[in-house]
C-alpha atoms as a PDB file:
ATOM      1  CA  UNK A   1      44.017  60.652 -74.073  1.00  0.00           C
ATOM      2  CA  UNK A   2      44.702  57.739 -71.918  1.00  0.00           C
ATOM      3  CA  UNK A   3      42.773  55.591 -69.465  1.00  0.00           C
ATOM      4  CA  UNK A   4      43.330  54.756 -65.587  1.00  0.00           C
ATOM      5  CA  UNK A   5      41.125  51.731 -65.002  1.00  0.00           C
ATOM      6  CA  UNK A   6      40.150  51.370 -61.609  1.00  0.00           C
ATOM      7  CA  UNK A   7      39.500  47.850 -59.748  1.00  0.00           C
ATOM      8  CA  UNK A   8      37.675  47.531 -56.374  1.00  0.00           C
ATOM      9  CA  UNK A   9      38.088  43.688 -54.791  1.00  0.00           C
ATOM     10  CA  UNK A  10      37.701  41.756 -52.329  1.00  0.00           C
ATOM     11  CA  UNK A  11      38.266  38.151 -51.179  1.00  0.00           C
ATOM     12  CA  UNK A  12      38.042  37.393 -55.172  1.00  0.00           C
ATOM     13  CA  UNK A  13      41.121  35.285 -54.780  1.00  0.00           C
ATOM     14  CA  UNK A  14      42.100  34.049 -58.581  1.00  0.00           C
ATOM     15  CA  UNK A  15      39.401  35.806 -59.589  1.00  0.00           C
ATOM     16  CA  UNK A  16      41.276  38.852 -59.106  1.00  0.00           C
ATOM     17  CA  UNK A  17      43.804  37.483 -61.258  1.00  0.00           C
ATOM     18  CA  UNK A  18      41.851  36.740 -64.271  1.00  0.00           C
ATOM     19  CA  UNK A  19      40.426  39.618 -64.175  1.00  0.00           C
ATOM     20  CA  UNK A  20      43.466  41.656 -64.798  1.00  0.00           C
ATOM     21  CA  UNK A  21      44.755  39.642 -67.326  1.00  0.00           C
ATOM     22  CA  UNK A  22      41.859  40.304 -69.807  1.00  0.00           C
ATOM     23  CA  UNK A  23      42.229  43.784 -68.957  1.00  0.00           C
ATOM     24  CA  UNK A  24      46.126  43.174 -70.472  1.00  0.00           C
ATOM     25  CA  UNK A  25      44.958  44.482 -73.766  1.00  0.00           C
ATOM     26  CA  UNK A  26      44.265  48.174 -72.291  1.00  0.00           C
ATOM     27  CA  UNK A  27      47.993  48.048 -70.671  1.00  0.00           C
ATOM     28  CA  UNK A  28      49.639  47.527 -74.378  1.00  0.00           C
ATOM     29  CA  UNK A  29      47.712  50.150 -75.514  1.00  0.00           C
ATOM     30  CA  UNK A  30      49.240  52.400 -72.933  1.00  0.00           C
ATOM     31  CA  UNK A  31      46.279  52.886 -70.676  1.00  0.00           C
ATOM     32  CA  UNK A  32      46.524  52.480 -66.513  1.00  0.00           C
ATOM     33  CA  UNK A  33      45.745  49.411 -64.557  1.00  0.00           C
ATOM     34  CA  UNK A  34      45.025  49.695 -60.888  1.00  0.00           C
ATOM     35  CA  UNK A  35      43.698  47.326 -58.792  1.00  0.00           C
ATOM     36  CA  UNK A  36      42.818  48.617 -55.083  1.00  0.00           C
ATOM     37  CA  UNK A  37      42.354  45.770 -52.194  1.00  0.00           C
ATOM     38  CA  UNK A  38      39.829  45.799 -49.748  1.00  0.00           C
ATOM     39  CA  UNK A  39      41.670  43.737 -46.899  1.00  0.00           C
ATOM     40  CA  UNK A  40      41.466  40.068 -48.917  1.00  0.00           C
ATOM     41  CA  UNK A  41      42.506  37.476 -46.964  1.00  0.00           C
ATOM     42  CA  UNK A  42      43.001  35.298 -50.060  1.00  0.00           C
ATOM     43  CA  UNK A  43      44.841  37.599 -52.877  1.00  0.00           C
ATOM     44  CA  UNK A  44      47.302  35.926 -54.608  1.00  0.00           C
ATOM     45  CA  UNK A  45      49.643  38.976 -54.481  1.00  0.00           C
ATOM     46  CA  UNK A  46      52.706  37.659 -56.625  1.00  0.00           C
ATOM     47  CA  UNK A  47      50.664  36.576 -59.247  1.00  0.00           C
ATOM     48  CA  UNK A  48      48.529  39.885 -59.339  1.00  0.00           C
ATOM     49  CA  UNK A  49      51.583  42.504 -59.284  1.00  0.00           C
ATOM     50  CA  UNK A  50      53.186  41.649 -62.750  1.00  0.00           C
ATOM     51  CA  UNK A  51      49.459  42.983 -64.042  1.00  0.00           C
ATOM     52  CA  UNK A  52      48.893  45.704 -62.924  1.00  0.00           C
ATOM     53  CA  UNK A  53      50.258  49.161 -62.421  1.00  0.00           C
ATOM     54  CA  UNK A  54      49.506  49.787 -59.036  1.00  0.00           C
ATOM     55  CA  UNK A  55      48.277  47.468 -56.306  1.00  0.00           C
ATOM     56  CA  UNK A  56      47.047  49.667 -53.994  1.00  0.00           C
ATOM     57  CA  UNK A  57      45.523  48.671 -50.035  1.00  0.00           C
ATOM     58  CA  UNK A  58      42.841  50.065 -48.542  1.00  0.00           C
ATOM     59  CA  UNK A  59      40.176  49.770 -45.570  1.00  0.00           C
ATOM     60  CA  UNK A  60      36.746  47.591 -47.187  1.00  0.00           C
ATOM     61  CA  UNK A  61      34.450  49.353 -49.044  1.00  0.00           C
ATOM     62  CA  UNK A  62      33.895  50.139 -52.721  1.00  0.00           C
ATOM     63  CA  UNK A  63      34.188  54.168 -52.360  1.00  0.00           C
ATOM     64  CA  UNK A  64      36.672  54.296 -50.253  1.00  0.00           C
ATOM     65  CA  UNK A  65      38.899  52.136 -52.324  1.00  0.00           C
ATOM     66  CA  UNK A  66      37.626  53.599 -55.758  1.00  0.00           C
ATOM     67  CA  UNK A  67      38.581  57.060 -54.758  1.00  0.00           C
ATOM     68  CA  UNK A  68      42.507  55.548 -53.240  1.00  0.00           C
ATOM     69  CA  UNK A  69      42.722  54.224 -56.890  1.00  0.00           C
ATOM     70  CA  UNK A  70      41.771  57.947 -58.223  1.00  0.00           C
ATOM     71  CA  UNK A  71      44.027  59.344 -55.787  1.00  0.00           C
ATOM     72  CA  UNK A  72      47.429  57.549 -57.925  1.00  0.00           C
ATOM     73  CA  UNK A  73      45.586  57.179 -61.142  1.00  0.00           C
ATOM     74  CA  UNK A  74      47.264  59.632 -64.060  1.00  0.00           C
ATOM     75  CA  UNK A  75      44.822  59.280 -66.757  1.00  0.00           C
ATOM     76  CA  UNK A  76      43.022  61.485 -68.337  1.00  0.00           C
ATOM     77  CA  UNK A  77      39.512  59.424 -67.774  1.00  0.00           C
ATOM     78  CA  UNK A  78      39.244  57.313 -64.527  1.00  0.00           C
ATOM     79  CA  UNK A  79      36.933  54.057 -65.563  1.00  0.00           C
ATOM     80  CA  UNK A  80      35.775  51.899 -62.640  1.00  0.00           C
ATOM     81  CA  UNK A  81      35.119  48.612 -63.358  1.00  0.00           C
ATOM     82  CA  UNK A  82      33.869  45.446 -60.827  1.00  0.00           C
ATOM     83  CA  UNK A  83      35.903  42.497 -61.101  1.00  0.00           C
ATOM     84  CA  UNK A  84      33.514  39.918 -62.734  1.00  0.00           C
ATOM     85  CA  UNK A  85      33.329  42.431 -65.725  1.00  0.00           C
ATOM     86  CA  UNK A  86      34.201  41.362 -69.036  1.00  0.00           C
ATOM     87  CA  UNK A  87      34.889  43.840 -71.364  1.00  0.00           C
ATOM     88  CA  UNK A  88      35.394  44.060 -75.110  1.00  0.00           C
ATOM     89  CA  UNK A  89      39.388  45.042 -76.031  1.00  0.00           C
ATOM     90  CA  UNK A  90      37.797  47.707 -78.180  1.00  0.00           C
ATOM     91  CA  UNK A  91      35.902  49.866 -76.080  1.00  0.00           C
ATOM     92  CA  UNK A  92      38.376  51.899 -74.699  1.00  0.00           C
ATOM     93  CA  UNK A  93      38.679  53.898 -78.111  1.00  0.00           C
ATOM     94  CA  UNK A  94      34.301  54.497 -77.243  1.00  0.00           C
ATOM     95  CA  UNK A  95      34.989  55.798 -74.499  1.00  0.00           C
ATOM     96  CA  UNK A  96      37.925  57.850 -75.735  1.00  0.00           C
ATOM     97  CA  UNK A  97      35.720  59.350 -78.601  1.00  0.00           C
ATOM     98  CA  UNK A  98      32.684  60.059 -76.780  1.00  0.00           C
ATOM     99  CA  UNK A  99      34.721  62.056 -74.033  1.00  0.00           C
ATOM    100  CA  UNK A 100      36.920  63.576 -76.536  1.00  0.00           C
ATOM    101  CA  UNK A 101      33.300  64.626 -78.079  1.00  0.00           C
ATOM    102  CA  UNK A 102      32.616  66.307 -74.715  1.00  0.00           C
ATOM    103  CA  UNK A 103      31.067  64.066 -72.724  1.00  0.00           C
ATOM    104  CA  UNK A 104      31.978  64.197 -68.983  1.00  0.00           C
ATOM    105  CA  UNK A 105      30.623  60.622 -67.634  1.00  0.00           C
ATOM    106  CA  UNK A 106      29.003  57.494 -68.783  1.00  0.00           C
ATOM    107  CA  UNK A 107      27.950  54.017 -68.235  1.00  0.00           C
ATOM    108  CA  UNK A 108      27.827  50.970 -70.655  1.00  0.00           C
ATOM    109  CA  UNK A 109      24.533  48.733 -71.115  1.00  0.00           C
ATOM    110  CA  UNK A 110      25.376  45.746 -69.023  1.00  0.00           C
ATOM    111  CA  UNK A 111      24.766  42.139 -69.912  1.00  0.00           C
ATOM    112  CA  UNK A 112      24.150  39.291 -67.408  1.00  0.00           C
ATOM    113  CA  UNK A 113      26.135  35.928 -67.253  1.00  0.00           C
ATOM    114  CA  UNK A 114      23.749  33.472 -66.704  1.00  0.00           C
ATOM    115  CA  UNK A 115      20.804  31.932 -69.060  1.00  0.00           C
ATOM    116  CA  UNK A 116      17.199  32.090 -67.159  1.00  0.00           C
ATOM    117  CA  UNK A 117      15.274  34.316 -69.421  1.00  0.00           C
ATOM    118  CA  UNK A 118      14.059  35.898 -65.881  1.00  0.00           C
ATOM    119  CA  UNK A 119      17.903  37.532 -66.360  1.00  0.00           C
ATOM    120  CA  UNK A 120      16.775  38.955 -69.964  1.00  0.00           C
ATOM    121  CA  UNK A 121      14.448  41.265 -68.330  1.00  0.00           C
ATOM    122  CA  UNK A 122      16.383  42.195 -65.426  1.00  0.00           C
ATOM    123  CA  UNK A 123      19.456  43.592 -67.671  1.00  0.00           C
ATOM    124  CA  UNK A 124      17.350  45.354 -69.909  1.00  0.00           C
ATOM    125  CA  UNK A 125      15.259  47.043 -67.266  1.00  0.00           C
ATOM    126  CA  UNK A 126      18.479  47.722 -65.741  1.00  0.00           C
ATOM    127  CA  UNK A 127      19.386  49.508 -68.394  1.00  0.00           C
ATOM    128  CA  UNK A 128      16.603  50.788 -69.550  1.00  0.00           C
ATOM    129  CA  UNK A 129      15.643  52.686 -66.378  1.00  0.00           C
ATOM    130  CA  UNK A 130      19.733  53.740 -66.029  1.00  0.00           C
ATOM    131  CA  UNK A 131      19.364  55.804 -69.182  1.00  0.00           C
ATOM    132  CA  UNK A 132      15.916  57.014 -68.272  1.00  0.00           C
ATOM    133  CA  UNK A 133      17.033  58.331 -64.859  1.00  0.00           C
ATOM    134  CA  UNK A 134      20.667  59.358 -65.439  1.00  0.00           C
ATOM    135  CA  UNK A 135      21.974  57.186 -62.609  1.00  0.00           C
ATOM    136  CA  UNK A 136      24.318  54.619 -63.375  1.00  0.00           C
ATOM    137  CA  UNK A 137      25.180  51.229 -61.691  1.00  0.00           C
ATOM    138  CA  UNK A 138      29.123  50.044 -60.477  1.00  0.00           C
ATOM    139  CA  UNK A 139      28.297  46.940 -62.763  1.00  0.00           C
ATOM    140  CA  UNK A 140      27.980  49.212 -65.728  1.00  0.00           C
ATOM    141  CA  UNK A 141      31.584  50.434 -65.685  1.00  0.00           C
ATOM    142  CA  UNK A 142      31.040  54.025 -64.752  1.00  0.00           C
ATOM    143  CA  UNK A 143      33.434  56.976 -66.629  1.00  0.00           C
ATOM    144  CA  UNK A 144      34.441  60.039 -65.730  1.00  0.00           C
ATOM    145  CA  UNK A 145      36.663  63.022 -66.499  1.00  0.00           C
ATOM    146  CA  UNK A 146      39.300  63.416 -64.518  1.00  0.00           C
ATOM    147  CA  UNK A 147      38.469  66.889 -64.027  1.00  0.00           C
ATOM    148  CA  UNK A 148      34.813  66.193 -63.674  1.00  0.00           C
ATOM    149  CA  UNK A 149      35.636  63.514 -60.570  1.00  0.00           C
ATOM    150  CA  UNK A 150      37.804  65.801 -58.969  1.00  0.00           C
ATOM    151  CA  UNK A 151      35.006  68.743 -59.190  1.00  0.00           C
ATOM    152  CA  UNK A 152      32.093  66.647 -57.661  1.00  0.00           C
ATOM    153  CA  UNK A 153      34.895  65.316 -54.968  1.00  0.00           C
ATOM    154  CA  UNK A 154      34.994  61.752 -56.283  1.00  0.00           C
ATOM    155  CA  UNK A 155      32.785  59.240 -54.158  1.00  0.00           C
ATOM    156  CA  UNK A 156      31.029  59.789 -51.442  1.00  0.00           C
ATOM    157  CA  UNK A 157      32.406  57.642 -48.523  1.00  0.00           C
ATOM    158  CA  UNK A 158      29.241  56.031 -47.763  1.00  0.00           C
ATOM    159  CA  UNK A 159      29.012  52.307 -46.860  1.00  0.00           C
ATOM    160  CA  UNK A 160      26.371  51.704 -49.700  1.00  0.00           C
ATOM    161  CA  UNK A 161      24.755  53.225 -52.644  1.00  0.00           C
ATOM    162  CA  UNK A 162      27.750  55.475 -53.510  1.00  0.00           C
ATOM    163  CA  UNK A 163      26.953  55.052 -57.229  1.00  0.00           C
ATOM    164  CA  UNK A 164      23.804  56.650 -56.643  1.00  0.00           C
ATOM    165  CA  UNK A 165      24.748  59.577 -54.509  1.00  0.00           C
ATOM    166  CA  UNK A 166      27.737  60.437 -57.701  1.00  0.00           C
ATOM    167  CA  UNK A 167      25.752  60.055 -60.186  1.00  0.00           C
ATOM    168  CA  UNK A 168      23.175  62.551 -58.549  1.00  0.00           C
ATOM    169  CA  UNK A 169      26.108  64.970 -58.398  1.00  0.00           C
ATOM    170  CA  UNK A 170      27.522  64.557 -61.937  1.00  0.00           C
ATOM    171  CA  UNK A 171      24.090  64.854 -62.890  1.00  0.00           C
ATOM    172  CA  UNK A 172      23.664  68.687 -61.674  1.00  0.00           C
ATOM    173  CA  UNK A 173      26.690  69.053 -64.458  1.00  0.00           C
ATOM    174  CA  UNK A 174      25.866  67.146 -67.431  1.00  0.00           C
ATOM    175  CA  UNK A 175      23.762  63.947 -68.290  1.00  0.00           C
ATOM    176  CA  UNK A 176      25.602  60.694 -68.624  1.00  0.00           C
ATOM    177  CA  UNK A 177      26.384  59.056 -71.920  1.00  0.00           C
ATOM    178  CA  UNK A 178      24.349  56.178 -72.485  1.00  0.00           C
ATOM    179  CA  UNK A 179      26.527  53.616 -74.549  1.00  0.00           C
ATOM    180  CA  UNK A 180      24.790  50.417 -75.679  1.00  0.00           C
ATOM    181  CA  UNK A 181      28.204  48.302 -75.846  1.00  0.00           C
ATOM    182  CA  UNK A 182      27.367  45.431 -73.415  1.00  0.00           C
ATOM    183  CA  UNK A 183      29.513  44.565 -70.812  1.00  0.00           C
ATOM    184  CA  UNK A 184      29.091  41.348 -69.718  1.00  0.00           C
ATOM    185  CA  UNK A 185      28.661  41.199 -66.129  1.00  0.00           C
ATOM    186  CA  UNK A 186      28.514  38.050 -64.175  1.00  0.00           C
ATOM    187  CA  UNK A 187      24.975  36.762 -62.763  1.00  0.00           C
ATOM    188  CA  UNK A 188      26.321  34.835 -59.555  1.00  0.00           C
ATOM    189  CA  UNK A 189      24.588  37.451 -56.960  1.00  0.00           C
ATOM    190  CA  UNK A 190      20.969  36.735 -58.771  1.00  0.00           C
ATOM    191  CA  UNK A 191      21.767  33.020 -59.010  1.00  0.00           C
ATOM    192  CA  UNK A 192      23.065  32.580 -55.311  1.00  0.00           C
ATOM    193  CA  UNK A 193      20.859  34.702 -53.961  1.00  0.00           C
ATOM    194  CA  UNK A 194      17.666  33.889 -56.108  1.00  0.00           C
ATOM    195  CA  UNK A 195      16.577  36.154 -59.185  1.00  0.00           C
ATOM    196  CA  UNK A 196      13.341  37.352 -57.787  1.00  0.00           C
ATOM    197  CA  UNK A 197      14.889  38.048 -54.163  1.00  0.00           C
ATOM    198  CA  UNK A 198      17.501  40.311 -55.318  1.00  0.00           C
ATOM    199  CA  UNK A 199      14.884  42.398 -57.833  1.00  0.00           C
ATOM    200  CA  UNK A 200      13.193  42.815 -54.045  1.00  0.00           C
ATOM    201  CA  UNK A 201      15.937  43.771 -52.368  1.00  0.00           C
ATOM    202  CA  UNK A 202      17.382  45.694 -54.429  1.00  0.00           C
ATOM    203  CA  UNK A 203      14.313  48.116 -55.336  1.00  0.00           C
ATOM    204  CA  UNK A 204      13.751  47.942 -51.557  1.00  0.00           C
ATOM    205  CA  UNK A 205      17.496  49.628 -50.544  1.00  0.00           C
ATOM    206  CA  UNK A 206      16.639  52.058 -52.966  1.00  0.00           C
ATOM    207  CA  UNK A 207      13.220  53.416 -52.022  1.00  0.00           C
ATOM    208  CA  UNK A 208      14.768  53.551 -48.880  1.00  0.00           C
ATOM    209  CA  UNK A 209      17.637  55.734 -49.961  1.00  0.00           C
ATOM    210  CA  UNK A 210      15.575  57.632 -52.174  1.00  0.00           C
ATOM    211  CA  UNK A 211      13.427  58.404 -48.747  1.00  0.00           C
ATOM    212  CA  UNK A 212      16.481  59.304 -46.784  1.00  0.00           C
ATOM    213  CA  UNK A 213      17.569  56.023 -44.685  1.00  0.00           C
ATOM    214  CA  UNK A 214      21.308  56.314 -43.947  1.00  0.00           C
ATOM    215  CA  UNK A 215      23.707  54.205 -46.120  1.00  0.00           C
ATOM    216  CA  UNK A 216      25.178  53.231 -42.768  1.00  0.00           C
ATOM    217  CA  UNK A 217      21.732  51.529 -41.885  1.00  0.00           C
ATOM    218  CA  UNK A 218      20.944  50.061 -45.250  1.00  0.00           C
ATOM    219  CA  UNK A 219      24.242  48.163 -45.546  1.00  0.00           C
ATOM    220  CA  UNK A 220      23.330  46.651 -41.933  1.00  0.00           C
ATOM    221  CA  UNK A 221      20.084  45.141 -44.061  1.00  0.00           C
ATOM    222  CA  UNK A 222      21.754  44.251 -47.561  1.00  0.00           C
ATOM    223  CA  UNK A 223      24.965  42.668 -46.167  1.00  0.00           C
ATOM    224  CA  UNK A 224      23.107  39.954 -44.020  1.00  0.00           C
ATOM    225  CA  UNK A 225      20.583  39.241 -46.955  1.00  0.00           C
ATOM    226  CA  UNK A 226      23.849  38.707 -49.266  1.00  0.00           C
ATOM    227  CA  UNK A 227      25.704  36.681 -46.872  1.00  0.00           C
ATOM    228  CA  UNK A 228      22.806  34.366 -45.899  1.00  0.00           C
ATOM    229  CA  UNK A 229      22.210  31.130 -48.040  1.00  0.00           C
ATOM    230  CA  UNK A 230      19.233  31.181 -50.961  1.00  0.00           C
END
């Protein structure tokens, strides 16, 4: 079985290109690299090409662009991973077991960057509440079956909270696998935005989702509160 390992950015500038040089490891063990642009107006293109498989353009927005990247991709498990992810060489061959075992989807424990102890709780409520409800996070570095993705019709274009609306639907098919490998996911949003803030925010966008407010409208509230200095 083989991976395609799928890349959303935007504006991440060398970022970008970090990024898919730790990811080099999967590539010499045979698995996909695909890296799917939003629009960036600072991508170091030439630098990025020689690592990666495909380098792929799209119109912003993390569905849209995740589901372009599925559209090419020609593994057997599509694995969707943020930039500012760090990831253990290793893991692939977890993820490879557990689907091999039948599992159709999963999510990894995530890990925060930073050092406040404030953070400590965050990522293990995070967690904690991921595995308790079955829906996971794009931080956690979601994975799927090819076959499962292509039966729940990949993500839904929505301008926010696409993770939650898939992992309602691959719920209805089979509950996700719950690995407790960390990835280690960077902390900047909390930090820039302040730690407390963002736990608002955040559980505010979602009790609004949960009671039916339009993705369309909620992005019109998180993107201002995200762009505006701490």
């Amino acid at each position: 079985m083989r991976l395609s390992i799928i890349v959303p950015i935007l504006n991440e500038g060398e970022l970008a290109v970090e990024s898919v040089k730790r990811l080099a490891s999967f590539r010499a063990a045979g698995h996909e690299l695909i890296v799917v642009d939003g629009g960036s107006e600072n991508l170091p293109t030439d630098t990025l090409k020689p690592h990666v498989d495909h380098l792929l353009t799209s119109p912003p927005g993390r569905a849209t662009q995740m589901n372009l990247g599925a559209s090419v991709a020609t593994g057997d498990v599509f694995w969707f991973l943020h930039v500012d992810s760090l990831v253990d060489p290793s893991v692939d061959r977890t993820v490879l077991d557990v689907v091999s075992n039948g599992a159709g989807w999963g999510r990894f424990d995530i890990r925060l960057s930073g050092s406040q102890p404030l953070l400590r709780l965050v990522e293990r409520m995070m967690n904690w509440r991921s595995c308790r409800s079955g829906i996971a996070t794009g931080d956690q570095g979601v994975f799927i079956h090819r076959s499962l993705f292509k039966q729940v019709e990949g993500y839904p274009e929505q301008a926010l909270m696409e993770d939650i609306e898939i992992s309602r639907r691959l719920k209805k098919h089979m509950p996700p696998v719950c690995l407790r490998e960390e990835l280690l996911t960077s902390s900047r949003r909390w930090e820039q935005q302040g730690i407390l803030r963002t736990i608002l925010l955040m559980w505010g966008l979602r009790l609004a989702y949960w009671l039916g407010v339009s993705p369309a409208r909620l992005a019109g509230f998180y993107r201002p509160c995200t762009t505006a200095p701490s």
